[in-house]
N, C-alpha and C. Protein backbone atom coordinates (compact mmCIF):
# COMPACT_ATOMS: atom_id res chain seq x y z
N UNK A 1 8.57 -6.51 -3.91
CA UNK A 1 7.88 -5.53 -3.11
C UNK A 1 6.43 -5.95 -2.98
N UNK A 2 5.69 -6.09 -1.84
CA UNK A 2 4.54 -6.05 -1.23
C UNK A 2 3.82 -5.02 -1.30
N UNK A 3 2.79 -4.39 -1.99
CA UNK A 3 2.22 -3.25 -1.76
C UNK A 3 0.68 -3.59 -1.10
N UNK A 4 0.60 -3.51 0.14
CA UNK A 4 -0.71 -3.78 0.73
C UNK A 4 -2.00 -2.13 0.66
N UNK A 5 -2.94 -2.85 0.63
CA UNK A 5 -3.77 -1.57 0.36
C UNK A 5 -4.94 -2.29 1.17
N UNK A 6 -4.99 -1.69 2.52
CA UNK A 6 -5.89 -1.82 3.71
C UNK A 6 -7.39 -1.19 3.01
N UNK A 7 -8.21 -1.91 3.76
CA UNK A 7 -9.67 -1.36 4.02
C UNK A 7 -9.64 0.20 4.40
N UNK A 8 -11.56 0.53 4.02
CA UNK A 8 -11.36 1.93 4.31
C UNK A 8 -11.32 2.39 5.57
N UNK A 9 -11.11 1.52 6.54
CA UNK A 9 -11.22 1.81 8.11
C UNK A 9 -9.15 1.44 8.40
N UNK A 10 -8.75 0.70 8.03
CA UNK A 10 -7.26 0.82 8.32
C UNK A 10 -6.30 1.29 7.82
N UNK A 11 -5.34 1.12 8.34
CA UNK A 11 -4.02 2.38 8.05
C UNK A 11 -2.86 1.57 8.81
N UNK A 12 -2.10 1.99 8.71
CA UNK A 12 -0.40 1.63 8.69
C UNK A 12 -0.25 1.57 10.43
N UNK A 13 -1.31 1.74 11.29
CA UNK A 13 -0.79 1.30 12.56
C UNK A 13 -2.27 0.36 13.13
N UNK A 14 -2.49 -0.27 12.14
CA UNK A 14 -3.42 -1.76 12.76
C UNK A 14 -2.78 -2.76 12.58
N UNK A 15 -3.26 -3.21 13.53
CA UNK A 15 -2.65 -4.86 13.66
C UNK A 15 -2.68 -5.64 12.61
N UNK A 16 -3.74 -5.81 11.65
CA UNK A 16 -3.83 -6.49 11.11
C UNK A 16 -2.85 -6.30 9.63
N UNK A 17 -2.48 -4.94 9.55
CA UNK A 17 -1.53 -4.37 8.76
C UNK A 17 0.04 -3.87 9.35
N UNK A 18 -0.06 -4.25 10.76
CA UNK A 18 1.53 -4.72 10.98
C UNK A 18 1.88 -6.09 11.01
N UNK A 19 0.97 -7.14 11.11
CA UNK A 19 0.94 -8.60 11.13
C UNK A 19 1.56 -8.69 9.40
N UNK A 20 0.53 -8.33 8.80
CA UNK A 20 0.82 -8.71 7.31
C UNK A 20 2.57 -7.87 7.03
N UNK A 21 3.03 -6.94 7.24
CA UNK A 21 4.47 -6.50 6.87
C UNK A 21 5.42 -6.95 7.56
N UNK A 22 4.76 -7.54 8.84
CA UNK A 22 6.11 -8.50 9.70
C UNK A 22 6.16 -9.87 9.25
N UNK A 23 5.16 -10.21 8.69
CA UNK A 23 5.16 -11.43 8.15
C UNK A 23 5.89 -11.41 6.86
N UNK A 24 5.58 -10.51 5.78
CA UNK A 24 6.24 -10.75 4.51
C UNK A 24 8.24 -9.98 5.02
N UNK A 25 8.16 -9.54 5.91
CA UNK A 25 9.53 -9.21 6.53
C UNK A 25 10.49 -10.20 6.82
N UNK A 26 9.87 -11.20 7.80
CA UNK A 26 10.25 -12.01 8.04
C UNK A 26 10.71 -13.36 7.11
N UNK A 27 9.76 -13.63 5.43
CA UNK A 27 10.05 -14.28 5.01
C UNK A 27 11.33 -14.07 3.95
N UNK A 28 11.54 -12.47 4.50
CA UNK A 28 13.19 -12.43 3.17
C UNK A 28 14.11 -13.11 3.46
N UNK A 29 14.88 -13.63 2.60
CA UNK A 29 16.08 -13.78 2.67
C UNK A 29 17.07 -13.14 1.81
N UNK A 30 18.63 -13.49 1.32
CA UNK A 30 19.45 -12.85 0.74
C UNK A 30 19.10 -13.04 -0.75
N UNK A 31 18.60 -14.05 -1.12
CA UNK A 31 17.82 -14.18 -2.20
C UNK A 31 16.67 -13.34 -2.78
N UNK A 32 15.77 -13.40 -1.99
CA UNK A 32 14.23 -12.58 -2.03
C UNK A 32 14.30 -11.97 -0.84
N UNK A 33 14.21 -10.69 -0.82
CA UNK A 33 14.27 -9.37 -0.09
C UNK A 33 12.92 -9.05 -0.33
N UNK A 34 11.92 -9.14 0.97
CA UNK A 34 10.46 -8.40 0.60
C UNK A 34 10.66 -7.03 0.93
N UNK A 35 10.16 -5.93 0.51
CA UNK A 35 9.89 -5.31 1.04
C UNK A 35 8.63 -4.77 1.25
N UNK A 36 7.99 -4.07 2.05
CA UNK A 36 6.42 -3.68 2.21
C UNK A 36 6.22 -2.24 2.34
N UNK A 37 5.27 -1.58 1.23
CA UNK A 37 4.54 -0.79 1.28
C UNK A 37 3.31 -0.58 1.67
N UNK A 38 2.60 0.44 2.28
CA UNK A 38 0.80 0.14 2.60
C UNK A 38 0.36 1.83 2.49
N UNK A 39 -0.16 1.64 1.32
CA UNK A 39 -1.09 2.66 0.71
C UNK A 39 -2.53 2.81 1.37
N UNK A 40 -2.37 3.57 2.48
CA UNK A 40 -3.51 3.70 3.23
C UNK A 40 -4.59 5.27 2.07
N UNK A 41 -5.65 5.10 2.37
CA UNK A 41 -6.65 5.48 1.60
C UNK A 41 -6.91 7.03 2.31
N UNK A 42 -6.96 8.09 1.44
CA UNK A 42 -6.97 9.91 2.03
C UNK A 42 -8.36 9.56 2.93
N UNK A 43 -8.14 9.98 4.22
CA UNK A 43 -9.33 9.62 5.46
C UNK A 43 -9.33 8.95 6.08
N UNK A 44 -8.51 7.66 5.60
CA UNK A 44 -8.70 6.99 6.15
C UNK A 44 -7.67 6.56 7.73
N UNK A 45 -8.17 5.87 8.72
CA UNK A 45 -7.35 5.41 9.37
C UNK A 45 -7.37 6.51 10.50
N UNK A 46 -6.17 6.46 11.18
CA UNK A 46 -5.64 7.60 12.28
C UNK A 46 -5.41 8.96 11.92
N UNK A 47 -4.92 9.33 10.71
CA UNK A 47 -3.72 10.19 10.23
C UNK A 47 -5.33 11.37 10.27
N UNK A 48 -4.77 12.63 10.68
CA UNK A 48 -5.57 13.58 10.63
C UNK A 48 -5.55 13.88 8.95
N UNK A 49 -6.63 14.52 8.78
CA UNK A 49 -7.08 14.78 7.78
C UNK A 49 -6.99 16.29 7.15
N UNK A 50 -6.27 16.89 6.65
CA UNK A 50 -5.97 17.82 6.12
C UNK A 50 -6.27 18.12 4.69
N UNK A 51 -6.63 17.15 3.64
CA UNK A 51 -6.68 17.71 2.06
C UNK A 51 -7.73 18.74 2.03
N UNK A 52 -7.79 19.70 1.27
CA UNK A 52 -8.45 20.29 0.38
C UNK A 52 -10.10 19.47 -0.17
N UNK A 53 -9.45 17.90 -1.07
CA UNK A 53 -10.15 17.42 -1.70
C UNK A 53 -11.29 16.22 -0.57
N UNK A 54 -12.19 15.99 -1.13
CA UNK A 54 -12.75 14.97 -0.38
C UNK A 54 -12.49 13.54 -0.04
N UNK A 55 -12.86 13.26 0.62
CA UNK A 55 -12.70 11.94 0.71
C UNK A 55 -13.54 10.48 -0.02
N UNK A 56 -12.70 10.22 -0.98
CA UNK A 56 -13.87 9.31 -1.80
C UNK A 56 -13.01 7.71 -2.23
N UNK A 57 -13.76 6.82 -1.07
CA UNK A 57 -13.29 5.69 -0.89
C UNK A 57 -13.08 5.01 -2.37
N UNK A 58 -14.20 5.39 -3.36
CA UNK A 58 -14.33 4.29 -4.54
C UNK A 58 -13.05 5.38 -5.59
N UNK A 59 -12.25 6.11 -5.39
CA UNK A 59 -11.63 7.23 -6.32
C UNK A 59 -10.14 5.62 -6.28
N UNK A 60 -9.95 6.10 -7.84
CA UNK A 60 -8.27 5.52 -7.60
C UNK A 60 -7.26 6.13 -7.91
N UNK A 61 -7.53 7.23 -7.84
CA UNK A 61 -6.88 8.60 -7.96
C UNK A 61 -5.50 8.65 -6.97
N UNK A 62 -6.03 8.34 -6.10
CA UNK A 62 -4.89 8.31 -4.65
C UNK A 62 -3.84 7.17 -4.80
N UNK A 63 -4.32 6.13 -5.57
CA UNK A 63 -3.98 4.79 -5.46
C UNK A 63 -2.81 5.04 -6.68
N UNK A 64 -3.52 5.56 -7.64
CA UNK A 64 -2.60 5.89 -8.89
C UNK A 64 -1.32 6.93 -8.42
N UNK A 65 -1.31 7.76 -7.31
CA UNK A 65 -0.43 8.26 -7.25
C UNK A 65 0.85 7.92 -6.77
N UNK A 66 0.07 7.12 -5.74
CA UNK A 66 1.05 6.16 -4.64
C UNK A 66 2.12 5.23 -5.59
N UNK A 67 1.07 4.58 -6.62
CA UNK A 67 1.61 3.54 -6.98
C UNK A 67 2.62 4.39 -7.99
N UNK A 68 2.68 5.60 -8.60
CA UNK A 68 3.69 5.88 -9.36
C UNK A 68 4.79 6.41 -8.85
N UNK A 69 4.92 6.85 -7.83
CA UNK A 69 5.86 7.41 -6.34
C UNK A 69 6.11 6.01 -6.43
N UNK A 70 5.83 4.75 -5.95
CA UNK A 70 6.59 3.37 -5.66
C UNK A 70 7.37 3.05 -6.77
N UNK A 71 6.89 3.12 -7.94
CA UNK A 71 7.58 2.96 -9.62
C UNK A 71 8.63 3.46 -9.39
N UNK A 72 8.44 5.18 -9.78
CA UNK A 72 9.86 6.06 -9.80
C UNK A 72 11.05 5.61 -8.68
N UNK A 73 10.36 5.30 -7.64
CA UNK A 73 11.59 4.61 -6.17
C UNK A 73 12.27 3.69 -7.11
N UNK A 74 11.66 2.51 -7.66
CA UNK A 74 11.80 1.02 -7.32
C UNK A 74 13.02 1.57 -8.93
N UNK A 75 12.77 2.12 -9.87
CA UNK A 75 13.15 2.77 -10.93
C UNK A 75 14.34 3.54 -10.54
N UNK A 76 14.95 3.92 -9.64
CA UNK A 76 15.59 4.72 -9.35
C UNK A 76 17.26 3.88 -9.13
N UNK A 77 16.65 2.93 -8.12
CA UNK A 77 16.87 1.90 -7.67
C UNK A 77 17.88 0.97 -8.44
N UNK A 78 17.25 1.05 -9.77
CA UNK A 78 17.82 0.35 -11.08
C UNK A 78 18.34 -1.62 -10.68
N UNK A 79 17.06 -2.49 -10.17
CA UNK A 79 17.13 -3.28 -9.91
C UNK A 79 15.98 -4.08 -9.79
N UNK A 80 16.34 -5.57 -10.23
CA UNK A 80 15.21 -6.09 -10.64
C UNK A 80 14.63 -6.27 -9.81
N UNK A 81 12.91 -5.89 -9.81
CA UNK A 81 11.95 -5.85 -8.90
C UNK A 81 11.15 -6.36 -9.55
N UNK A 82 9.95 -6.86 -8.32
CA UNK A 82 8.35 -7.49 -9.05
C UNK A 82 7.42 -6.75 -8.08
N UNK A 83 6.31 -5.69 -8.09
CA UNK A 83 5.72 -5.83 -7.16
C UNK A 83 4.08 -6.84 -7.19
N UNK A 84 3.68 -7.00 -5.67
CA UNK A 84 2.46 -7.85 -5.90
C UNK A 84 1.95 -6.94 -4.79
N UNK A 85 0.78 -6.64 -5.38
CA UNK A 85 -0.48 -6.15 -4.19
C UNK A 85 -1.27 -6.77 -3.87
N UNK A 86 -1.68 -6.64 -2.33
CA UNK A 86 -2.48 -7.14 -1.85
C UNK A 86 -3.51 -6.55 -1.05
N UNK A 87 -4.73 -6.31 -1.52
CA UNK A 87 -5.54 -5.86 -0.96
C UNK A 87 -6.69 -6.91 -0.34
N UNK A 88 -7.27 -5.46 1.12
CA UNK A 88 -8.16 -6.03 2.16
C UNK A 88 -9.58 -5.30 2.19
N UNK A 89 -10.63 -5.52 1.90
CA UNK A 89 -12.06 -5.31 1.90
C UNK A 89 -12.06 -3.96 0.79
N UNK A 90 -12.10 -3.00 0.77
CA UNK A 90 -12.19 -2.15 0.28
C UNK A 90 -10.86 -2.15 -0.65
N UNK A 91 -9.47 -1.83 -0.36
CA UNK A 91 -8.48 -1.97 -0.76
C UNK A 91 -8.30 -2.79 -1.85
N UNK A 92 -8.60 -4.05 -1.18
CA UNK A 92 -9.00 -5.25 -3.02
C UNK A 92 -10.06 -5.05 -3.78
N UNK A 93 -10.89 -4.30 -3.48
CA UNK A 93 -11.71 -3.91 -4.56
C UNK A 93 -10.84 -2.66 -5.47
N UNK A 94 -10.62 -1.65 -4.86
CA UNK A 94 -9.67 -0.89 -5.07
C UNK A 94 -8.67 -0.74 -6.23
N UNK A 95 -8.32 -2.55 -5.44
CA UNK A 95 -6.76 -3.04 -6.38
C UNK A 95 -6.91 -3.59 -7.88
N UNK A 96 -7.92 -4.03 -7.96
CA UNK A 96 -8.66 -4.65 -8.75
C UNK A 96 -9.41 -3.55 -10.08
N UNK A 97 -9.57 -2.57 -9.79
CA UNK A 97 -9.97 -1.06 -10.56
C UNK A 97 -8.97 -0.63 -10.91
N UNK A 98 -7.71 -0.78 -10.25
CA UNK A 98 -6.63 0.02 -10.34
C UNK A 98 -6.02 -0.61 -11.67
């Protein structure tokens, strides 16, 4: 599993974050099955904004949640998995705290 974690300006319908999941898409095979996640950041991006809480780019609060929602999936699943993240400007700083 791919878990990409975009900058604080992108989200799950930029190019540069459909390039990166068609790309790791494209390199599965029956062997290695990628799959891709992208943990876009609360504010960020297109998605209207509805929380309660604020918006705070440097929090990994959001990041921690995502990533334990992906666990329990991949856990559920009951199959051997690896994930690798990859983060972009903000996101790899992000990933890197996390």
């Amino acid at each position: 599993m791919i878990v990409i974690f975009p900058g604080i300006g992108g989200a799950s319908d930029w190019g540069y974050i459909k390039y990166l999941a068609k790309f790791f898409n494209e390199q599965s095979s029956e062997d290695n099955l990628y799959v891709t996640a992208i943990v876009v950041p609360r504010g960020a991006g297109t998605n209207n904004y509805s929380s309660t809480q604020f918006a705070d780019p440097s929090a990994t609060e959001d990041w921690r949640e995502a990533m334990n929602f992906i666990f329990n999936k991949l856990q559920k699943l009951d199959c051997d998995y690896k994930i690798f993240g990859l983060g972009i400007s903000m996101g790899a700083n992000l990933l890197l705290r996390y």
